[in-house]
N, C-alpha and C. Protein backbone atom coordinates (compact mmCIF):
# COMPACT_ATOMS: atom_id res chain seq x y z
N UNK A 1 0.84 -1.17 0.00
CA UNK A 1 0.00 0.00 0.00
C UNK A 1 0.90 1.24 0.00
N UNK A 2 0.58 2.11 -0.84
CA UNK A 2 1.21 3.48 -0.73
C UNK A 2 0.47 4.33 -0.21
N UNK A 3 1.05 5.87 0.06
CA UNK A 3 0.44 6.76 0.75
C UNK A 3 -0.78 7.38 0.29
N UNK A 4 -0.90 7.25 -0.59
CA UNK A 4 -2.16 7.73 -1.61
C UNK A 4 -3.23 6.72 -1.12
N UNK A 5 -3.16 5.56 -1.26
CA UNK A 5 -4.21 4.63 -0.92
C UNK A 5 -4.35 4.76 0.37
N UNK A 6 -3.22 4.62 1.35
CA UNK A 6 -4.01 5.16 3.00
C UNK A 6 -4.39 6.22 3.16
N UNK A 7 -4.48 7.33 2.54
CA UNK A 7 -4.86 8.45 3.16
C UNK A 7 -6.42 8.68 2.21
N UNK A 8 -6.42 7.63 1.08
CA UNK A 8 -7.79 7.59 0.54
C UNK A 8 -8.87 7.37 1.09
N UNK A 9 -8.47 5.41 1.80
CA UNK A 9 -9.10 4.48 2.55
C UNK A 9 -8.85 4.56 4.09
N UNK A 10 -8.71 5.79 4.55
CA UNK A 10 -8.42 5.69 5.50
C UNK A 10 -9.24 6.07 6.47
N UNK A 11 -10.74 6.30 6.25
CA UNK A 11 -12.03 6.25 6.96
C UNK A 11 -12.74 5.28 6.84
N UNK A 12 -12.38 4.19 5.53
CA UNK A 12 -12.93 2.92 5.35
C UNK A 12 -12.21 2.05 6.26
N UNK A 13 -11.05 1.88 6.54
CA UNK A 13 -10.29 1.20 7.53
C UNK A 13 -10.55 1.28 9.12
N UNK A 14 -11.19 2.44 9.10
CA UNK A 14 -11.52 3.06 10.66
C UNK A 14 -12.80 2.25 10.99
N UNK A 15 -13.62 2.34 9.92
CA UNK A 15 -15.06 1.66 9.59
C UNK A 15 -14.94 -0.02 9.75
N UNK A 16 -14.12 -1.05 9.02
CA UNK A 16 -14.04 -1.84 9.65
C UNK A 16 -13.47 -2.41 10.54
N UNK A 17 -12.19 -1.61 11.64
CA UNK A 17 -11.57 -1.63 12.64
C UNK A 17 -12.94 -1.50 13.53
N UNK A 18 -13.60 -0.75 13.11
CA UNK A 18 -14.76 -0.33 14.50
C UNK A 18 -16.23 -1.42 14.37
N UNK A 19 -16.03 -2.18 13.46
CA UNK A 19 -17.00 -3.04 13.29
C UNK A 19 -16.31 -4.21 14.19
N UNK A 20 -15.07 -4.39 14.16
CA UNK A 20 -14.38 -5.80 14.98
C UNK A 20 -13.80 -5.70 16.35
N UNK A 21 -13.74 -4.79 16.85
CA UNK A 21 -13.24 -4.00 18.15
C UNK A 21 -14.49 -3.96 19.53
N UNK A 22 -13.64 -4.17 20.04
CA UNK A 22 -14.80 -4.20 21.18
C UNK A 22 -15.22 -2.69 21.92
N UNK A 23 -16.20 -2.57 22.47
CA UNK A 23 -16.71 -1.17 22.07
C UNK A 23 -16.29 0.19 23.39
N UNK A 24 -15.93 -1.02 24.18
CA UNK A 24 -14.96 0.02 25.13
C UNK A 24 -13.88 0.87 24.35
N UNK A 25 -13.29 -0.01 23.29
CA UNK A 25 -12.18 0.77 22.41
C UNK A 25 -12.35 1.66 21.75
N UNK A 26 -13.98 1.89 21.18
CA UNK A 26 -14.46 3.06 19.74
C UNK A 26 -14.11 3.88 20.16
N UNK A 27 -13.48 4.79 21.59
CA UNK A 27 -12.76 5.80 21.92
C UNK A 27 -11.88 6.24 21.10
N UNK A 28 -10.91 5.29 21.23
CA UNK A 28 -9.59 4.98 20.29
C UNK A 28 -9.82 5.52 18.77
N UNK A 29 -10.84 4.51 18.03
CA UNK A 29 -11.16 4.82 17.03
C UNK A 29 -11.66 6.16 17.19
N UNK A 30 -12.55 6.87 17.50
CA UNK A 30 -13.38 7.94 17.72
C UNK A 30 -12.20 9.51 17.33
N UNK A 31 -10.57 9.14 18.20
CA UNK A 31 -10.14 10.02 17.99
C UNK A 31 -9.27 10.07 17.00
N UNK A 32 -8.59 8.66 16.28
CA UNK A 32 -8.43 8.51 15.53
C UNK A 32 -8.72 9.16 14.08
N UNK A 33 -10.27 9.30 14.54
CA UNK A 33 -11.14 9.97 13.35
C UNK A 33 -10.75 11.24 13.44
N UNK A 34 -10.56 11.93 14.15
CA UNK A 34 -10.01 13.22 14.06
C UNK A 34 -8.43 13.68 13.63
N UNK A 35 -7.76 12.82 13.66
CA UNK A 35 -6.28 12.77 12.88
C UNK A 35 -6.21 12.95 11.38
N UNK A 36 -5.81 13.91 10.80
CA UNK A 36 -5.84 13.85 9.33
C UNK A 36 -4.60 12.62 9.05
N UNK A 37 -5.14 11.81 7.62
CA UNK A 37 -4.28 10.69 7.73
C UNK A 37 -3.26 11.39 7.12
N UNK A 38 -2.88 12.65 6.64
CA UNK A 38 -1.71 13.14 6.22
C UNK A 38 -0.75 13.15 7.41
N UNK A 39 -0.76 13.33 7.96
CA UNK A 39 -0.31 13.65 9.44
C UNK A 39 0.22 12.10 9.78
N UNK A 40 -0.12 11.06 9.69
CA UNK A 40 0.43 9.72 10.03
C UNK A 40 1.34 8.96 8.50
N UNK A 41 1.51 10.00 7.56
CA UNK A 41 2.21 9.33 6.94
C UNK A 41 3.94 10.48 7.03
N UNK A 42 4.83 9.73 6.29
CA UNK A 42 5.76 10.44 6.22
C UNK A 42 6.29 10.09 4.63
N UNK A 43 6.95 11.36 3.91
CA UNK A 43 7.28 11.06 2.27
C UNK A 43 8.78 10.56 2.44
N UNK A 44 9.01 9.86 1.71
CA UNK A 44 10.46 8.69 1.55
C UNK A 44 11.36 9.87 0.76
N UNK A 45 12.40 10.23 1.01
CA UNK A 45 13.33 11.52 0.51
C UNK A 45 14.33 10.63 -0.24
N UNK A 46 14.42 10.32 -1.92
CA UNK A 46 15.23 9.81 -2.58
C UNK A 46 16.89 10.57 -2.63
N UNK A 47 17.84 10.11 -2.85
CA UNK A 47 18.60 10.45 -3.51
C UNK A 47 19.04 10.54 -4.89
């Protein structure tokens, strides 16, 4: 997966993380949702 595809699917992933999680955790997820997924990736600096 590249960065383009996680930061696409990356409310669909939240969506089925929170379908399999037990529900004390949707916290987790909950703030998660508020993280822009730009912010959790980092760009690879070629030479």
């Amino acid at each position: 997966m590249d960065a383009f595809e996680f930061v696409n699917n990356y409310e669909s992933y939240l969506d089925e993380i929170s379908i399999v999680i037990k529900p004390e955790l949707e916290s987790v997820i909950k703030k998660l949702r508020e993280i822009d997924p730009h912010d959790l990736i980092q760009s690879i600096v070629g030479f």
